[in-house]
C-alpha atoms as a PDB file:
ATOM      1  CA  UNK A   1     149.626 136.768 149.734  1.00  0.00           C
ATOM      2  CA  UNK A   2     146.372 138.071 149.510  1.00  0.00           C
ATOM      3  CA  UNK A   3     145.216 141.731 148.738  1.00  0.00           C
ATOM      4  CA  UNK A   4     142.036 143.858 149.208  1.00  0.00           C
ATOM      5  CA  UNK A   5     139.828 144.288 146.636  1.00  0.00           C
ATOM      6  CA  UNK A   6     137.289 147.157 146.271  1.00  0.00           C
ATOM      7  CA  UNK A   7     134.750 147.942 144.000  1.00  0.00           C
ATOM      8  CA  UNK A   8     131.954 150.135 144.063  1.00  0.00           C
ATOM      9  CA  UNK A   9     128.159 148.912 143.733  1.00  0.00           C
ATOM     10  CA  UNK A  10     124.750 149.994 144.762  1.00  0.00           C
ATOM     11  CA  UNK A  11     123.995 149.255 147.859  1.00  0.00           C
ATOM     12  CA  UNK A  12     120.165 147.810 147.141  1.00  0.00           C
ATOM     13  CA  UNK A  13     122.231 145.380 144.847  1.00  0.00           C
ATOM     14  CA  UNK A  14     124.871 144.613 148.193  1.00  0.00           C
ATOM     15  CA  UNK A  15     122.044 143.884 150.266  1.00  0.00           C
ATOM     16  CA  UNK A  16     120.054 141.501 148.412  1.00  0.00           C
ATOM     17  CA  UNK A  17     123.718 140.101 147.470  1.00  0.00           C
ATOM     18  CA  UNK A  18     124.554 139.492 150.934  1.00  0.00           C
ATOM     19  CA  UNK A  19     121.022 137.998 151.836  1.00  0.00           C
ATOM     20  CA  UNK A  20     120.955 135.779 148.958  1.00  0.00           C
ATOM     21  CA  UNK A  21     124.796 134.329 149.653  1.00  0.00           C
ATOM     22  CA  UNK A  22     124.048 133.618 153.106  1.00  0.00           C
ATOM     23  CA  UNK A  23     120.567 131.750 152.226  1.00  0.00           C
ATOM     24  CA  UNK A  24     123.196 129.581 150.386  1.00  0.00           C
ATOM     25  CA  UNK A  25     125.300 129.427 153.069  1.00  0.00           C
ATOM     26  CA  UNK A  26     128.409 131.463 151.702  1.00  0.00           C
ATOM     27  CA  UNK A  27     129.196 135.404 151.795  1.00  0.00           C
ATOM     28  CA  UNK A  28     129.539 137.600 148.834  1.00  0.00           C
ATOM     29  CA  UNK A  29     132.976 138.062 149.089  1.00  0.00           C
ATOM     30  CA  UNK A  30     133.359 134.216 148.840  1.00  0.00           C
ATOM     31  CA  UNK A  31     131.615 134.048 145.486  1.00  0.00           C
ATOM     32  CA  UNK A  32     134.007 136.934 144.368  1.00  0.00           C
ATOM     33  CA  UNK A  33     136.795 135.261 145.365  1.00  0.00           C
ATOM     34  CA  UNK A  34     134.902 131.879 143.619  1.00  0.00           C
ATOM     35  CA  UNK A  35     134.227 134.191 140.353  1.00  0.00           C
ATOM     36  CA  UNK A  36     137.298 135.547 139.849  1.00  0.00           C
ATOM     37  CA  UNK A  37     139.351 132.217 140.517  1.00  0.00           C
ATOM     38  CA  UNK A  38     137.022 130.067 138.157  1.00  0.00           C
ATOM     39  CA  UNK A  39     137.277 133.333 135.655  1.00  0.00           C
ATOM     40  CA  UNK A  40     141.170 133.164 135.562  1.00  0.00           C
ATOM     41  CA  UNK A  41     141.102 129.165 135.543  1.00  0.00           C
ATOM     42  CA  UNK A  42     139.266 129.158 132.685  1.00  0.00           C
ATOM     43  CA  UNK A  43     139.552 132.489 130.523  1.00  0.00           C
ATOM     44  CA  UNK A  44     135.764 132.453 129.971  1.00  0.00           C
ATOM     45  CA  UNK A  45     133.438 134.306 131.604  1.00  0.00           C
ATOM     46  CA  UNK A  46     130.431 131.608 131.997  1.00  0.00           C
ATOM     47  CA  UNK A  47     128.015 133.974 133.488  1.00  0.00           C
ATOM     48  CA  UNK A  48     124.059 134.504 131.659  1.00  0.00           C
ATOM     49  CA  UNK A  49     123.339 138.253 131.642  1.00  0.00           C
ATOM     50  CA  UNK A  50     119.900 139.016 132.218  1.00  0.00           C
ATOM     51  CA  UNK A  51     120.212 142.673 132.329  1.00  0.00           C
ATOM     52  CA  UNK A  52     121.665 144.058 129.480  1.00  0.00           C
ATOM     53  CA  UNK A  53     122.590 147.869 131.766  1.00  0.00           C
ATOM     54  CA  UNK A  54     125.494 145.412 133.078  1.00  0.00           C
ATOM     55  CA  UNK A  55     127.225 145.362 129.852  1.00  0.00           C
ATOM     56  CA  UNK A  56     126.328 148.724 128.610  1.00  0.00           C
ATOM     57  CA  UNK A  57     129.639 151.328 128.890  1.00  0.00           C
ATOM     58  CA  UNK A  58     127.630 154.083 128.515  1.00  0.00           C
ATOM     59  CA  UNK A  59     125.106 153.157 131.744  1.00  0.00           C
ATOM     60  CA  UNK A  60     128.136 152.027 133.180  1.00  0.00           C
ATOM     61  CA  UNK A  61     130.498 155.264 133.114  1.00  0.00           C
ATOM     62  CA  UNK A  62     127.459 157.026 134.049  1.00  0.00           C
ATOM     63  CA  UNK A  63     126.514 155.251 136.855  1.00  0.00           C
ATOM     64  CA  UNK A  64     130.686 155.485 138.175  1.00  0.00           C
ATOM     65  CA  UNK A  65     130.956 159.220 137.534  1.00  0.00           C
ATOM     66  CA  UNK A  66     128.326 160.077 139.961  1.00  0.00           C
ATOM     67  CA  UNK A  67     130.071 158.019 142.407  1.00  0.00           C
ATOM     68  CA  UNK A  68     133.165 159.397 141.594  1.00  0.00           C
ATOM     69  CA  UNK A  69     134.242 162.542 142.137  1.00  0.00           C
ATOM     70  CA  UNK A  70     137.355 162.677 139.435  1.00  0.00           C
ATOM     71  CA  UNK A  71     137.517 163.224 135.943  1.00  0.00           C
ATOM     72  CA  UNK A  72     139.091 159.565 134.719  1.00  0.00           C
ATOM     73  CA  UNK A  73     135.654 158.630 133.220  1.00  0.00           C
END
């Protein structure tokens, strides 16, 4: 059975996402779905940060409290 997903991202970063998987002739919830599968198939995360405010907790938690309006950050 399958089950909805959400996450919360910027939405410059959902645009270009969307344009760039459809150039390639998939959708971004596809390579989700792709991501997480190979992710849990594996146990390895194979994926080449190039920005480093991915990884960062501190950028990170920011960036969700102001998105979020309750305390659990």
């Amino acid at each position: 059975m399958s089950v909805l997903f959400r996450c919360r991202i910027e939405r410059e970063t959902l645009d270009r996402a969307n344009c760039l998987a459809g150039e390639n002739g998939t959708s971004t919830g596809e390579l989700v779905r792709i991501f997480l599968t190979q992710f849990v198939k594996s146990g390895q995360c194979n994926l080449k940060l190039v920005d480093n405010n991915l990884v960062n907790r501190e950028a990170r938690d920011k960036m969700m409290r102001s998105l979020d309006d309750t305390d659990s950050w």
